[in-house]
PDB file of N, CA and C in Angstrom:
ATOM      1  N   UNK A   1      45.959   9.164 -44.838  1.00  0.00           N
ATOM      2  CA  UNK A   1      45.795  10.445 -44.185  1.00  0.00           C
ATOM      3  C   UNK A   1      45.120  10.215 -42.829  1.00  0.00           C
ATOM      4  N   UNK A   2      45.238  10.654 -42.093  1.00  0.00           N
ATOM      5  CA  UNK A   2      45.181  10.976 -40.148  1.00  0.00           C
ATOM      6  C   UNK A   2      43.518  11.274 -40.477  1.00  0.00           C
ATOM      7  N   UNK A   3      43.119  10.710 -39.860  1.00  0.00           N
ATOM      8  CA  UNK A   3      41.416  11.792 -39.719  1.00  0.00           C
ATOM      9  C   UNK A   3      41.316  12.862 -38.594  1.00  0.00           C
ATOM     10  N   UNK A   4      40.739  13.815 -38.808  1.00  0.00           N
ATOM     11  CA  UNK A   4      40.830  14.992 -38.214  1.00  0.00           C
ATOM     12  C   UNK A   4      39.812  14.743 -37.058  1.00  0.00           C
ATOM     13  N   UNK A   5      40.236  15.667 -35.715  1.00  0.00           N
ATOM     14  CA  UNK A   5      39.530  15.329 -34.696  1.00  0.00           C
ATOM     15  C   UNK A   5      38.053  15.323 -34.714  1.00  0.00           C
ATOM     16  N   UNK A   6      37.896  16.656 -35.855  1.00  0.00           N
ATOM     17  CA  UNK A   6      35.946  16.837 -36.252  1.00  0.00           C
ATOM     18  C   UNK A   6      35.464  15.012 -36.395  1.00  0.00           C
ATOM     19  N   UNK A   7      36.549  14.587 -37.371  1.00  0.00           N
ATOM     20  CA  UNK A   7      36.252  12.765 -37.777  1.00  0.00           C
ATOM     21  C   UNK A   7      35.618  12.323 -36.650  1.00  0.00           C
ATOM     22  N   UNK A   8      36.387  12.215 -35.807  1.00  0.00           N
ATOM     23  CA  UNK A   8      36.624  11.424 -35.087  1.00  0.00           C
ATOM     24  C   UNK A   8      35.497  11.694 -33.919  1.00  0.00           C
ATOM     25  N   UNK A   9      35.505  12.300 -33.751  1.00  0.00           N
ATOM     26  CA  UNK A   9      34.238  13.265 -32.924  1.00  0.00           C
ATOM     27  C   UNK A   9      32.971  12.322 -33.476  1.00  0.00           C
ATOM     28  N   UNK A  10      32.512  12.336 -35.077  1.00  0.00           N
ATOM     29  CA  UNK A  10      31.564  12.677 -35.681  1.00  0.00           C
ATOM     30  C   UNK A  10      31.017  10.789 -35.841  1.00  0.00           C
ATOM     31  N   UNK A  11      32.615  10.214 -35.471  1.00  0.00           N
ATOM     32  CA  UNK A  11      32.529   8.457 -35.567  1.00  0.00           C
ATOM     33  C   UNK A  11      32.200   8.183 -34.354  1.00  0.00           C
ATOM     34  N   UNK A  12      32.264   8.969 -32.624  1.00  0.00           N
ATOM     35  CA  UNK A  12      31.894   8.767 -31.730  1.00  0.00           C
ATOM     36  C   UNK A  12      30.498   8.884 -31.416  1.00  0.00           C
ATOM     37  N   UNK A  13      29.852  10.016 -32.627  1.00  0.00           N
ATOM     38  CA  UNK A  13      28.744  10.556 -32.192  1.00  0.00           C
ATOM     39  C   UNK A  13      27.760   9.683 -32.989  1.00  0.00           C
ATOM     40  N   UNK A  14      28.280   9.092 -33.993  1.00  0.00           N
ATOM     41  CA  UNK A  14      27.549   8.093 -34.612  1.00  0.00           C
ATOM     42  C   UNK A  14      27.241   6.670 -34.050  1.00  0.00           C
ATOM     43  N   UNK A  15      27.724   6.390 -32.848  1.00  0.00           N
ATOM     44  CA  UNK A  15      27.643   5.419 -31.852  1.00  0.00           C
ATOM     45  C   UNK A  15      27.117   5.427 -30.828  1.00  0.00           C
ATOM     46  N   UNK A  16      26.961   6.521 -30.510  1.00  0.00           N
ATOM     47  CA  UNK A  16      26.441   7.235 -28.956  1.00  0.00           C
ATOM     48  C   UNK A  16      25.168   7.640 -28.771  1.00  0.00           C
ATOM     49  N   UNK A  17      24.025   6.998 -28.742  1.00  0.00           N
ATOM     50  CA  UNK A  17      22.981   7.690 -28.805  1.00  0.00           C
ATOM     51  C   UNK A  17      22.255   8.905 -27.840  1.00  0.00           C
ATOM     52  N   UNK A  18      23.071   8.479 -26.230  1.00  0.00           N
ATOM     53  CA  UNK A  18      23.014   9.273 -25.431  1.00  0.00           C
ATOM     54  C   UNK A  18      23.320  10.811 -25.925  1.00  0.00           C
ATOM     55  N   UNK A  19      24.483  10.823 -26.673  1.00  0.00           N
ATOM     56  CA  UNK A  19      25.485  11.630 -27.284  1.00  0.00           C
ATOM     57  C   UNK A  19      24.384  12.767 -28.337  1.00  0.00           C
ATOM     58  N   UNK A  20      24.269  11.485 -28.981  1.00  0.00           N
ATOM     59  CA  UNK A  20      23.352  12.471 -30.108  1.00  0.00           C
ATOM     60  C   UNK A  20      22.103  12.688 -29.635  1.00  0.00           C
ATOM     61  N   UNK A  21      21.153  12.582 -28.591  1.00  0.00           N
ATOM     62  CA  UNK A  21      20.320  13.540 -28.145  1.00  0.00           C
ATOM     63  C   UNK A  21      20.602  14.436 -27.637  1.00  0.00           C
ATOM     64  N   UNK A  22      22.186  14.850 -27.314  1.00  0.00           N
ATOM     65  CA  UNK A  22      22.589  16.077 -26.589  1.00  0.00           C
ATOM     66  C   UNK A  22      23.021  16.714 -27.807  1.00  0.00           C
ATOM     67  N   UNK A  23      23.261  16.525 -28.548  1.00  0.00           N
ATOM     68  CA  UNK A  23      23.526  17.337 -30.048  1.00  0.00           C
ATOM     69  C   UNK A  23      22.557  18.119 -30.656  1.00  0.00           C
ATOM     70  N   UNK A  24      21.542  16.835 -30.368  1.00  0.00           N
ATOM     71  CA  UNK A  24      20.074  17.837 -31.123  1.00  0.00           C
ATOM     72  C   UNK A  24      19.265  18.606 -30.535  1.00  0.00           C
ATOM     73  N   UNK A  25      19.324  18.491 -29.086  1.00  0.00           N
ATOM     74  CA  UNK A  25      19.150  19.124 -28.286  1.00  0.00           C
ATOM     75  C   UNK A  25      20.554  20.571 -28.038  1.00  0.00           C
ATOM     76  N   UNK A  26      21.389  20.536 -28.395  1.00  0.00           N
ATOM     77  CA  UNK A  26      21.603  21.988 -28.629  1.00  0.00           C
ATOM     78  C   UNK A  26      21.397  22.650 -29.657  1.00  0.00           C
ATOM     79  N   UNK A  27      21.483  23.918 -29.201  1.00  0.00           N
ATOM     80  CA  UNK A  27      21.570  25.335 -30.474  1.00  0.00           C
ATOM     81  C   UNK A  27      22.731  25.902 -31.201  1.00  0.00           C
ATOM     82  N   UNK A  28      23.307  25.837 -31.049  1.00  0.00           N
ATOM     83  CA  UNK A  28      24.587  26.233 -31.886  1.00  0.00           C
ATOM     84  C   UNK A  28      25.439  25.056 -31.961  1.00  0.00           C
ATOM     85  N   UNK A  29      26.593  25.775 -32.943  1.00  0.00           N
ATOM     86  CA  UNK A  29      27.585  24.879 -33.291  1.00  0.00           C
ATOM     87  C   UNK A  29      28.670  24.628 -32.036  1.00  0.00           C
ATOM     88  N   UNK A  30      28.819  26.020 -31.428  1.00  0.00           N
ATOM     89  CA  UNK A  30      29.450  26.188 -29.957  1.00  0.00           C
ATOM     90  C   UNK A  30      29.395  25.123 -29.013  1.00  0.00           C
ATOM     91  N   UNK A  31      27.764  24.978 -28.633  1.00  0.00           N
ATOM     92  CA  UNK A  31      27.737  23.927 -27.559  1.00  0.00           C
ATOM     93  C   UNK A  31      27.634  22.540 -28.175  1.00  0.00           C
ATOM     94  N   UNK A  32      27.686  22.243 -29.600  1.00  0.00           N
ATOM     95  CA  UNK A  32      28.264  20.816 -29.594  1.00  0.00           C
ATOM     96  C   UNK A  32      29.559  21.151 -29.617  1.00  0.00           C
ATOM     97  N   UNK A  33      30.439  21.946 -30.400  1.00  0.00           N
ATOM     98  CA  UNK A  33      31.964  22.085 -29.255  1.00  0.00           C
ATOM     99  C   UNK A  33      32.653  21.450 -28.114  1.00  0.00           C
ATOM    100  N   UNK A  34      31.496  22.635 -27.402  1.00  0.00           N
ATOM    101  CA  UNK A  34      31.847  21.801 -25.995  1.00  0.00           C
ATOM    102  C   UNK A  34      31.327  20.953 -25.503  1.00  0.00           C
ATOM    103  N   UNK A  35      30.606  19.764 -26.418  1.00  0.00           N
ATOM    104  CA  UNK A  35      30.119  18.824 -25.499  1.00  0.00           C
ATOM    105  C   UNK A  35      31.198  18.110 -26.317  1.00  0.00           C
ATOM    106  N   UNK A  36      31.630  18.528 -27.343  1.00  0.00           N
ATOM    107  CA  UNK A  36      33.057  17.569 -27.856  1.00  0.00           C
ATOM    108  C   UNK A  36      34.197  17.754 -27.240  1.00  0.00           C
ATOM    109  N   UNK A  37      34.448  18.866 -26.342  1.00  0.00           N
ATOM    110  CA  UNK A  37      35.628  19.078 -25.852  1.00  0.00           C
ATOM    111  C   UNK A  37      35.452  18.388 -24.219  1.00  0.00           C
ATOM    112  N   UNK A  38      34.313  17.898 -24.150  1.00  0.00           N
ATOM    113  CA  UNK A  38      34.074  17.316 -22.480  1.00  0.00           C
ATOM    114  C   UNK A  38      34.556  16.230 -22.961  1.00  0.00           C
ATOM    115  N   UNK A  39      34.447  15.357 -24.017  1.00  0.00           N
ATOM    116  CA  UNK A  39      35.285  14.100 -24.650  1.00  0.00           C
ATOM    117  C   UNK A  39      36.558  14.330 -24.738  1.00  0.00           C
ATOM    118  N   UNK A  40      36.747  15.297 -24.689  1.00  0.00           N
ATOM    119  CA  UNK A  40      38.560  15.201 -25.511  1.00  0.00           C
ATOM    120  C   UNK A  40      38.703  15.430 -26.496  1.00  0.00           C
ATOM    121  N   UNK A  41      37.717  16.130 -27.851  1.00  0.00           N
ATOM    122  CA  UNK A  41      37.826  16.450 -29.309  1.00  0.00           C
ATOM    123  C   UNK A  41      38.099  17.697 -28.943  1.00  0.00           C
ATOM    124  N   UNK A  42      39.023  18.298 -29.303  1.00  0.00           N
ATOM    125  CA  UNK A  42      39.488  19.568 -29.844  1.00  0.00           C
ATOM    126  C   UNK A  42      38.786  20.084 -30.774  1.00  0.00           C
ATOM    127  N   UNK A  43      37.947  20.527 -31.017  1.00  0.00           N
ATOM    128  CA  UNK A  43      37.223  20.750 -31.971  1.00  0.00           C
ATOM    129  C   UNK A  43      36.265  22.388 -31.477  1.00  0.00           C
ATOM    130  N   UNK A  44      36.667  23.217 -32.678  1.00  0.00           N
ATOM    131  CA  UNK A  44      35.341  24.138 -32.165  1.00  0.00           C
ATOM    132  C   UNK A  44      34.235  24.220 -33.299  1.00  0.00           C
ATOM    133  N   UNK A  45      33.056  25.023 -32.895  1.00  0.00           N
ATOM    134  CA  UNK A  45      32.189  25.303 -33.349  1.00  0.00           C
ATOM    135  C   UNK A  45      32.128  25.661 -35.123  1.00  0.00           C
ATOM    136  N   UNK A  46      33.350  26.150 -35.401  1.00  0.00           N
ATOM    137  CA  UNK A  46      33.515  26.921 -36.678  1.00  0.00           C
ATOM    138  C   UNK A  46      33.998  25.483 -37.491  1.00  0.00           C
ATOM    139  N   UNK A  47      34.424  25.049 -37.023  1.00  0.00           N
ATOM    140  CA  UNK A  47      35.172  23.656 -37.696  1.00  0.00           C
ATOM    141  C   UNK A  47      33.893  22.654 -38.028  1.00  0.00           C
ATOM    142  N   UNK A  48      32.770  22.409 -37.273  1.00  0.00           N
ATOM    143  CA  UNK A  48      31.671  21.785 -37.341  1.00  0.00           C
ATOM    144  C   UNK A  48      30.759  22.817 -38.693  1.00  0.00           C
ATOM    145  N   UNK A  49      30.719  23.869 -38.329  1.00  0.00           N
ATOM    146  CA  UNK A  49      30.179  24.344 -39.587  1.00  0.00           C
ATOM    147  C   UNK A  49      30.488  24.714 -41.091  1.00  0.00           C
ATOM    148  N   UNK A  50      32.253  24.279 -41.001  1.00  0.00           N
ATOM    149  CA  UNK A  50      32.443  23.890 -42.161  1.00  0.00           C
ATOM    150  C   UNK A  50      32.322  22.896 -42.806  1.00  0.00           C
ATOM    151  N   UNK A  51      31.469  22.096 -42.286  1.00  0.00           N
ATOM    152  CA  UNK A  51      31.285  20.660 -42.722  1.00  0.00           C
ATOM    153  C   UNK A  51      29.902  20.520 -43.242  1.00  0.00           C
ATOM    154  N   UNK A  52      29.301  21.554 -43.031  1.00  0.00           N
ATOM    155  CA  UNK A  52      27.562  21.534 -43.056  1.00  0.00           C
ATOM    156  C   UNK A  52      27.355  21.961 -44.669  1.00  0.00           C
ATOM    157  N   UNK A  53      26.285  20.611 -44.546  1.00  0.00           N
ATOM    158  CA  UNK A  53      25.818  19.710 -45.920  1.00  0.00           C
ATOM    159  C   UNK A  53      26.173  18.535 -46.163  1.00  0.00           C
ATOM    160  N   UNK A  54      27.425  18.174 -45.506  1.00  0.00           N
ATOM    161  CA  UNK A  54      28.745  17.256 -45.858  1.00  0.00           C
ATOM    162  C   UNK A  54      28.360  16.154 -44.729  1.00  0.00           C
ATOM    163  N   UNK A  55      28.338  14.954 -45.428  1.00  0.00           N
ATOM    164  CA  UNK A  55      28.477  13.822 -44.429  1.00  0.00           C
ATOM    165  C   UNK A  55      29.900  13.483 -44.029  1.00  0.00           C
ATOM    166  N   UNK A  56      30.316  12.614 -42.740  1.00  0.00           N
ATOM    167  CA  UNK A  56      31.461  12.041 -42.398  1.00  0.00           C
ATOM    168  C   UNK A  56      31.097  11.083 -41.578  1.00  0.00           C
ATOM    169  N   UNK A  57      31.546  10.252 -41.720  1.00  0.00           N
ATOM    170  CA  UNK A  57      31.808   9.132 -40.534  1.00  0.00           C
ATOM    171  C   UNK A  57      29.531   8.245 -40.261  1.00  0.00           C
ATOM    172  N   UNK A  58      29.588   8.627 -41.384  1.00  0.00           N
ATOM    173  CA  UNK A  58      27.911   8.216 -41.348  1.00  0.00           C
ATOM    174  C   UNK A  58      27.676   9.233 -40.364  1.00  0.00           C
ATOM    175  N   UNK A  59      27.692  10.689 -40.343  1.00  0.00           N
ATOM    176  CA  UNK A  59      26.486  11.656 -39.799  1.00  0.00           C
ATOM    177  C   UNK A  59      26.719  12.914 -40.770  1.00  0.00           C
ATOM    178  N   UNK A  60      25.492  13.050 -40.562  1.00  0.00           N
ATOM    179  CA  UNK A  60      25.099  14.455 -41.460  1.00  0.00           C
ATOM    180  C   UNK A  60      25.159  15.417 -40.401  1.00  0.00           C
ATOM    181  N   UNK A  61      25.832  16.656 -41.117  1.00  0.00           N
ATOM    182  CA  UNK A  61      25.882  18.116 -40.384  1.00  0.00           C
ATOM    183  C   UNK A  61      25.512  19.064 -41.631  1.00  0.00           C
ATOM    184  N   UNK A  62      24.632  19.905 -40.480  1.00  0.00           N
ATOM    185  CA  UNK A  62      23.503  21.078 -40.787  1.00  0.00           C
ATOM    186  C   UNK A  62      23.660  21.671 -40.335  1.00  0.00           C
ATOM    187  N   UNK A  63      23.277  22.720 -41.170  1.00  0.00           N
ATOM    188  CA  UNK A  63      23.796  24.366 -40.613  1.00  0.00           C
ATOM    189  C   UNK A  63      22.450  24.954 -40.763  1.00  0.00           C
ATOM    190  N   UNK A  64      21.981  25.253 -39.564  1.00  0.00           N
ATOM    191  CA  UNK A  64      20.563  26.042 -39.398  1.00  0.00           C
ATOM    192  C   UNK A  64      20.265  27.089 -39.850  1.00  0.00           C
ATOM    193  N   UNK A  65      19.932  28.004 -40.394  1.00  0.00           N
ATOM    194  CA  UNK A  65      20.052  29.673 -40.111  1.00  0.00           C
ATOM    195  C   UNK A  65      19.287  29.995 -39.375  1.00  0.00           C
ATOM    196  N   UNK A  66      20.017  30.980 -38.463  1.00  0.00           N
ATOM    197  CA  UNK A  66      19.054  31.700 -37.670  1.00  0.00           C
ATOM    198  C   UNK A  66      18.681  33.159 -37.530  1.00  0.00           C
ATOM    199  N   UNK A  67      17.571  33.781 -37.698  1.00  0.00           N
ATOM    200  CA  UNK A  67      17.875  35.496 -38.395  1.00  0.00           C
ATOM    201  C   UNK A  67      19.225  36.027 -37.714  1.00  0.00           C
ATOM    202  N   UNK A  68      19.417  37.023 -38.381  1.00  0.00           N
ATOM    203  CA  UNK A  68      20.178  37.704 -37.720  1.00  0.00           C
ATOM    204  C   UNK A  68      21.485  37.506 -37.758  1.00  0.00           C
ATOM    205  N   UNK A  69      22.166  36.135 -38.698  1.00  0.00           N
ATOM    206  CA  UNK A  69      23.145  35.574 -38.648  1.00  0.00           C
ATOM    207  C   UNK A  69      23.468  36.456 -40.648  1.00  0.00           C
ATOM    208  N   UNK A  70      24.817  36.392 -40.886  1.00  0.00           N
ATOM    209  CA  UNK A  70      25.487  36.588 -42.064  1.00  0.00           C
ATOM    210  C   UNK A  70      25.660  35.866 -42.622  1.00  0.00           C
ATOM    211  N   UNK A  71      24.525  35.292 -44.122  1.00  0.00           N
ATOM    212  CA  UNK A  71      24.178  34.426 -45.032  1.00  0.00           C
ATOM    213  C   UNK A  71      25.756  34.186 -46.019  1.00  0.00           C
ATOM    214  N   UNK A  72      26.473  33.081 -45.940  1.00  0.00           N
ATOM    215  CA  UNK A  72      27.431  32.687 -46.184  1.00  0.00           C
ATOM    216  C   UNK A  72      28.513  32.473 -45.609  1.00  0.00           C
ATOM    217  N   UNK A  73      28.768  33.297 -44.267  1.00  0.00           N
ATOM    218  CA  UNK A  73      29.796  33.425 -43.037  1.00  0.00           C
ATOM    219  C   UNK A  73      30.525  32.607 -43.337  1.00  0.00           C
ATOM    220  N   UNK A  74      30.185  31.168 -43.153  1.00  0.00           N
ATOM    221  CA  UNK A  74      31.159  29.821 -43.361  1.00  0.00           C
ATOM    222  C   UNK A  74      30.841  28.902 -44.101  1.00  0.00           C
ATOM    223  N   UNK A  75      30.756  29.636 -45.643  1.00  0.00           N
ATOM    224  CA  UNK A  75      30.692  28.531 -46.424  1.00  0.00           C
ATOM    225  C   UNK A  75      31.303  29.700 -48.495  1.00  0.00           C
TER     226      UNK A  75
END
């Protein structure tokens, strides 16, 4: 099976350390998005938070809550 661009994203970001201080340093799922789409991952925000809990590619994704948000939305 093909690995999906989230993969692939998530195998770049596991290499990149530059990379992953700009990850943790954002707030939403959105702007790692688009710091995946400045690479070339097609990938949006909603696709990253269906992954949260779930490891891939040796990285863990977390889904924060933040008030005000709808407890289950994407999961």
């Amino acid at each position: 099976m093909t690995p999906s661009p989230v993969q692939h994203f998530l195998e770049h970001l596991g290499r990149d350390p530059v990379l992953q201080a700009k990850v943790q340093a954002a707030v939403t799922a959105d702007e790692v998005a688009l710091l995946a789409q400045e690479l070339g991952f097609a990938i949006s925000g909603s696709d990253l938070l269906m992954l949260s809990g779930r490891s891939a590619a040796g990285v863990r994704v977390t889904r924060l809550d933040h008030p005000g948000e709808y407890p289950g939305r994407y999961y």
